[in-house]
N, C-alpha and C. Protein backbone atom coordinates (compact mmCIF):
# COMPACT_ATOMS: atom_id res chain seq x y z
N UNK A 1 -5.33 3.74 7.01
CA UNK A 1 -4.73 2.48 6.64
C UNK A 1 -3.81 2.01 7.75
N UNK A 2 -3.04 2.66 8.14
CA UNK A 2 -2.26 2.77 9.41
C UNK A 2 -2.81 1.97 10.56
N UNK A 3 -3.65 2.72 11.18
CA UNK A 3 -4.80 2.47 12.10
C UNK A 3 -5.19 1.05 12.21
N UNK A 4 -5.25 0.42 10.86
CA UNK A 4 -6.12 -1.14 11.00
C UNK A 4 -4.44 -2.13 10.67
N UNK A 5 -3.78 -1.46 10.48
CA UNK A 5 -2.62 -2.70 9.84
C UNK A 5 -1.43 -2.52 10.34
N UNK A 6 -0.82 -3.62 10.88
CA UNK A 6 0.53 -3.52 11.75
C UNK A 6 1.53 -3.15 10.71
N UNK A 7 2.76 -2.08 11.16
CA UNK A 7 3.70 -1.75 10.18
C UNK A 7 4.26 -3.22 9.36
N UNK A 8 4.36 -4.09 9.46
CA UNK A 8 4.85 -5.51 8.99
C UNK A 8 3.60 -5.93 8.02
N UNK A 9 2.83 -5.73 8.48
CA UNK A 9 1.57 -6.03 7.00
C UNK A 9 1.11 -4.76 5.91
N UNK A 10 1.67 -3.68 6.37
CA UNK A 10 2.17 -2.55 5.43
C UNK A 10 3.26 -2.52 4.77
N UNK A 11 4.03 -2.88 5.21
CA UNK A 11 5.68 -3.74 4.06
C UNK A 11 5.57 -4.49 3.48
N UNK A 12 4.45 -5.41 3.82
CA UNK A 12 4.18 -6.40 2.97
C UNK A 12 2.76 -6.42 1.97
N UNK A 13 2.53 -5.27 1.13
CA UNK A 13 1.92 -4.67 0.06
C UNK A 13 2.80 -4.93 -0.99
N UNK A 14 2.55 -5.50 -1.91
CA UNK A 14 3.33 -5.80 -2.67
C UNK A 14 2.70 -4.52 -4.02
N UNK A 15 3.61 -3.57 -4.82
CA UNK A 15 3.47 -2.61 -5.72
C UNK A 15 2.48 -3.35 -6.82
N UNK A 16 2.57 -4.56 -7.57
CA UNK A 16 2.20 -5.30 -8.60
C UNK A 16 0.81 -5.81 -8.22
N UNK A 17 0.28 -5.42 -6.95
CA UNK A 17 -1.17 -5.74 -6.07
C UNK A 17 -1.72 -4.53 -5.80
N UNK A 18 -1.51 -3.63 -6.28
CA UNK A 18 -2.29 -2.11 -5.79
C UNK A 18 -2.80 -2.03 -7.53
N UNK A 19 -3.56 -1.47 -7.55
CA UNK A 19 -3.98 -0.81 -8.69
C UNK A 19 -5.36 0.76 -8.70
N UNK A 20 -6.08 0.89 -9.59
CA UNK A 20 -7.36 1.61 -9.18
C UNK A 20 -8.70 1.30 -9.84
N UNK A 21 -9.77 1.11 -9.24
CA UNK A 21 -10.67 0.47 -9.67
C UNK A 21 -11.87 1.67 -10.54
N UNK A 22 -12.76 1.36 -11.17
CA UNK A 22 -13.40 2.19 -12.56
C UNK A 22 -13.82 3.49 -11.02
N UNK A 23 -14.39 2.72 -10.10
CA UNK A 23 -14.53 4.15 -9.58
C UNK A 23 -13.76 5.07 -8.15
N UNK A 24 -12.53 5.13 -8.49
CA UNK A 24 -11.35 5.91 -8.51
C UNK A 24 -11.06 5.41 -7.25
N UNK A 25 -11.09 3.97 -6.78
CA UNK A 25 -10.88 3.87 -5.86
C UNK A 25 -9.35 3.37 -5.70
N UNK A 26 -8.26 3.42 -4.45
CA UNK A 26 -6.71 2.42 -4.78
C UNK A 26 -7.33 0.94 -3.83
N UNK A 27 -7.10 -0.05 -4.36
CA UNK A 27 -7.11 -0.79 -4.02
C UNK A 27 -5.62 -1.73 -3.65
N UNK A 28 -5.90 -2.29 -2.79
CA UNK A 28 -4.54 -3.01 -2.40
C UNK A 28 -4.74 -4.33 -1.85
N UNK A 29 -3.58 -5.26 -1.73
CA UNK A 29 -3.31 -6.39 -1.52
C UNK A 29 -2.34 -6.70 -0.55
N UNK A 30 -2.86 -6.81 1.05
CA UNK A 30 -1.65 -7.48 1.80
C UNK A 30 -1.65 -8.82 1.88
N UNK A 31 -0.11 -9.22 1.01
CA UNK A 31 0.26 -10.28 0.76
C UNK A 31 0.99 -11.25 2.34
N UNK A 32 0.99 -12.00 2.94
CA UNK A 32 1.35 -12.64 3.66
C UNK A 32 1.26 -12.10 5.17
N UNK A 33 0.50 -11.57 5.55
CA UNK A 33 0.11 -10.94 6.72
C UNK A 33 0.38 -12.07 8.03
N UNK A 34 0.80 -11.80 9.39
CA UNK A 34 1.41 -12.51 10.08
C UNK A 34 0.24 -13.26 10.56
N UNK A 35 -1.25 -13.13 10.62
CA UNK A 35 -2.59 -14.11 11.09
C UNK A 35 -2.55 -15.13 9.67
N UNK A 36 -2.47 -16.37 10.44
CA UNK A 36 -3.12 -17.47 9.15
C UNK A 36 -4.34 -18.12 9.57
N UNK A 37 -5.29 -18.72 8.48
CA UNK A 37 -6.33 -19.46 9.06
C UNK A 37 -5.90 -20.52 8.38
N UNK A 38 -6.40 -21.53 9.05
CA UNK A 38 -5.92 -23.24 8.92
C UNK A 38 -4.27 -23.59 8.45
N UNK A 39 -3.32 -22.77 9.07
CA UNK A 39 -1.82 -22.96 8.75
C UNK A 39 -1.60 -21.96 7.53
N UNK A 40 -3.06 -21.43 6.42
CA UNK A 40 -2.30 -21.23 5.36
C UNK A 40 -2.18 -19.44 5.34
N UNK A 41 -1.62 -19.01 4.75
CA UNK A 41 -1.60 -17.78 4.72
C UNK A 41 -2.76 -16.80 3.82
N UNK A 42 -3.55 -15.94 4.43
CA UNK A 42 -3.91 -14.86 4.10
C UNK A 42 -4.31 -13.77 3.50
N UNK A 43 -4.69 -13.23 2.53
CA UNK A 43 -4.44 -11.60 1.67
C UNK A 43 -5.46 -10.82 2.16
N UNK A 44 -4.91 -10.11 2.37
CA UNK A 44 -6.46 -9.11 3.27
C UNK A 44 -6.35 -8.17 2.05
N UNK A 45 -7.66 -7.99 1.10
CA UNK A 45 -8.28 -7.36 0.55
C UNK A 45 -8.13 -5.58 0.99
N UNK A 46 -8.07 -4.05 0.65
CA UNK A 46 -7.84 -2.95 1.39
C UNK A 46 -8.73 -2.06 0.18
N UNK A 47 -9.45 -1.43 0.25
CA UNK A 47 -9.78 -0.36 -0.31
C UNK A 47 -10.31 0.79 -0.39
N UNK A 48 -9.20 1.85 -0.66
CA UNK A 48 -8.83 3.41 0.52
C UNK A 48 -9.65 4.50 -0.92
N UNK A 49 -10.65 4.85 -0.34
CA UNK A 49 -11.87 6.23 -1.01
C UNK A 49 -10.33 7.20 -1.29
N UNK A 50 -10.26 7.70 -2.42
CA UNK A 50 -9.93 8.99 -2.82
C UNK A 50 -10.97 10.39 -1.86
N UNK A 51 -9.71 11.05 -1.83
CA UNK A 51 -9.75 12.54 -0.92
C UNK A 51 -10.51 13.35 -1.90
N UNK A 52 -11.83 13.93 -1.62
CA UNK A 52 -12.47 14.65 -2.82
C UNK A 52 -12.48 15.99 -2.61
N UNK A 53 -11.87 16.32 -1.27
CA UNK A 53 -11.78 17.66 -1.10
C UNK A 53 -10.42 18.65 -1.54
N UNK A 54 -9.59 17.78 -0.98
CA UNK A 54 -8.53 18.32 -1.08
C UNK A 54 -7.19 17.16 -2.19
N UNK A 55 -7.08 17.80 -3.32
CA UNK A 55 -6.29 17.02 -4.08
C UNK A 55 -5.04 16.68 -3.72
N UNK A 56 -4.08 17.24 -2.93
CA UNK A 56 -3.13 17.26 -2.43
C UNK A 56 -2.74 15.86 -1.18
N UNK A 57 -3.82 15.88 -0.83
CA UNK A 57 -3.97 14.96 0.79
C UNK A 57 -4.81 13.82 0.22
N UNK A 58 -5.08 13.41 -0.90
CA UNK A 58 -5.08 12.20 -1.74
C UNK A 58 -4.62 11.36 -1.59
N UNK A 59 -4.64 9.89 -1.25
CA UNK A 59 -4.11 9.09 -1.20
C UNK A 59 -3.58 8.18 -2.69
N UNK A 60 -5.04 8.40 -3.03
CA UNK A 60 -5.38 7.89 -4.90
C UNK A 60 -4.31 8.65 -5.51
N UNK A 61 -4.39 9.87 -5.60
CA UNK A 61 -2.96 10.71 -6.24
C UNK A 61 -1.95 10.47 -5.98
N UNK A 62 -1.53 10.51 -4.45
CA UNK A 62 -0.26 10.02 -4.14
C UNK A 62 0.24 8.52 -4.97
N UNK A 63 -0.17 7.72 -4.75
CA UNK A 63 -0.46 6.38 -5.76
C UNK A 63 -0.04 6.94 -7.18
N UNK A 64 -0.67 7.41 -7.65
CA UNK A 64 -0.80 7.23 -9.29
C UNK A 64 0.63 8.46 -9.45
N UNK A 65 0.93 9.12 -8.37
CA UNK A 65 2.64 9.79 -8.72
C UNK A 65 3.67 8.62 -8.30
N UNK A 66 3.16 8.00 -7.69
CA UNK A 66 4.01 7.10 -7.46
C UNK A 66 4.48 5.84 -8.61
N UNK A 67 3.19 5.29 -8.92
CA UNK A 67 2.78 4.55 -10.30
C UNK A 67 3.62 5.21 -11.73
N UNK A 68 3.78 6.65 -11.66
CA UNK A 68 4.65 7.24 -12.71
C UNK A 68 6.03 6.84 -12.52
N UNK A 69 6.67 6.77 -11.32
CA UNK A 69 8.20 6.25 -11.47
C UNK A 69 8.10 5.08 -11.54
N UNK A 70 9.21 4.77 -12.15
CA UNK A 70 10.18 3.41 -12.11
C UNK A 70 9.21 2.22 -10.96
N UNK A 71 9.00 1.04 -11.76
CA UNK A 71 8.23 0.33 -11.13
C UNK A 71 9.15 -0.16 -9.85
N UNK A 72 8.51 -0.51 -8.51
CA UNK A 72 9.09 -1.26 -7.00
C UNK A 72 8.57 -2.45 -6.82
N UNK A 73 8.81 -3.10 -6.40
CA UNK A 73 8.17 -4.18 -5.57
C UNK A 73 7.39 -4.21 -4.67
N UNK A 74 7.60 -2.91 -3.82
CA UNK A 74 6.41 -2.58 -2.59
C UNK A 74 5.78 -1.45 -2.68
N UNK A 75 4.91 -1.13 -1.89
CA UNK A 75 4.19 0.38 -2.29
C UNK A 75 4.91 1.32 -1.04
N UNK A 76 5.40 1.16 0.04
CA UNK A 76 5.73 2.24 1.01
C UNK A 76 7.52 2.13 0.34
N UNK A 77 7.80 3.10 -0.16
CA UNK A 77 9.16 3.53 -0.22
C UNK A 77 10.06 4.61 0.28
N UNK A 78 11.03 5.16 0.62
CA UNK A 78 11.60 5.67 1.50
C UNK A 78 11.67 7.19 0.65
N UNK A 79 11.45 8.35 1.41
CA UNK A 79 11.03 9.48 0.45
C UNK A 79 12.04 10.09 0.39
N UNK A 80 13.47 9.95 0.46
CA UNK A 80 14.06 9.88 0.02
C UNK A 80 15.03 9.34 -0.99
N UNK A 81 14.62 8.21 -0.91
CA UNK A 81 15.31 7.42 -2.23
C UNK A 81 14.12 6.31 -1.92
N UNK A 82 13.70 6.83 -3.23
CA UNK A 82 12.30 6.04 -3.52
C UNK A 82 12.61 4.42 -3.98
N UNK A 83 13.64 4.43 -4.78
CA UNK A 83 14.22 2.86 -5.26
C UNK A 83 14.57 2.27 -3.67
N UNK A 84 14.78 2.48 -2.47
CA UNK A 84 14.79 1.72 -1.31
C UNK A 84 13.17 1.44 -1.12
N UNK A 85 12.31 0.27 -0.44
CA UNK A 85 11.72 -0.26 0.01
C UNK A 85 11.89 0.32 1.66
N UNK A 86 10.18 0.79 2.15
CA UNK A 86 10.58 1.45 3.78
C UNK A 86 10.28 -0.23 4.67
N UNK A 87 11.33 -0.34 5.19
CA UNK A 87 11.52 -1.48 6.46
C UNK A 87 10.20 -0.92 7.55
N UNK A 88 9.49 -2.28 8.21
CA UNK A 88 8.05 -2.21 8.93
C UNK A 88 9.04 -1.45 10.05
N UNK A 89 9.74 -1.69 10.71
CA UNK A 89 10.66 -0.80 12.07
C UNK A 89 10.81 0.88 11.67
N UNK A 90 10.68 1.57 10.59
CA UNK A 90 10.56 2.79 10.15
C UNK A 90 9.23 3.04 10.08
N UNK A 91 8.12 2.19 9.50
CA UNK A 91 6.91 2.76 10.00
C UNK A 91 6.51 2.88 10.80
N UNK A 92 6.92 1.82 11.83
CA UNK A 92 6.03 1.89 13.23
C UNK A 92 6.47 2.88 14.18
């Protein structure tokens, strides 16, 4: 996920745009991404295969422990205090 998306369009995943689809996939929503076409803004569509080998290194899992706490506004939160939102300058 990393790889294809600038830390600034990874902050801008909004939590209430991720969900999982019938076949176990996480799907996500980058909301306002810095490319526009014709002035207007964007949502780039994302959807990351669950880890079938190893349950741990899951992405889908990671998600759905995450989905158990206290709802956020964004999906990357600071792993230490998960109620902070992680700033795109900490991911990158």
């Amino acid at each position: 996920m990393a790889a294809f998306l600038r830390p600034s369009d990874l902050a801008r995943i909004p939590f209430t745009s991720c969900s999982i689809s019938e076949t176990g996939h996480l799907l996500l929503q980058v909301v306002a991404p810095k490319e526009t076409r014709g002035k207007r803004s964007i949502i780039k569509p994302l959807s990351i295969h669950p880890h079938a080998e190893d349950f741990e290194l899951c992405p889908v899992q990671c998600f759905k422990a995450l989905r158990a706490r206290p709802i956020h506004s964004k999906l990357s939160v600071k792993s230490n205090n998960i109620n902070q939102p992680l700033s795109a300058s900490t991911m990158s």
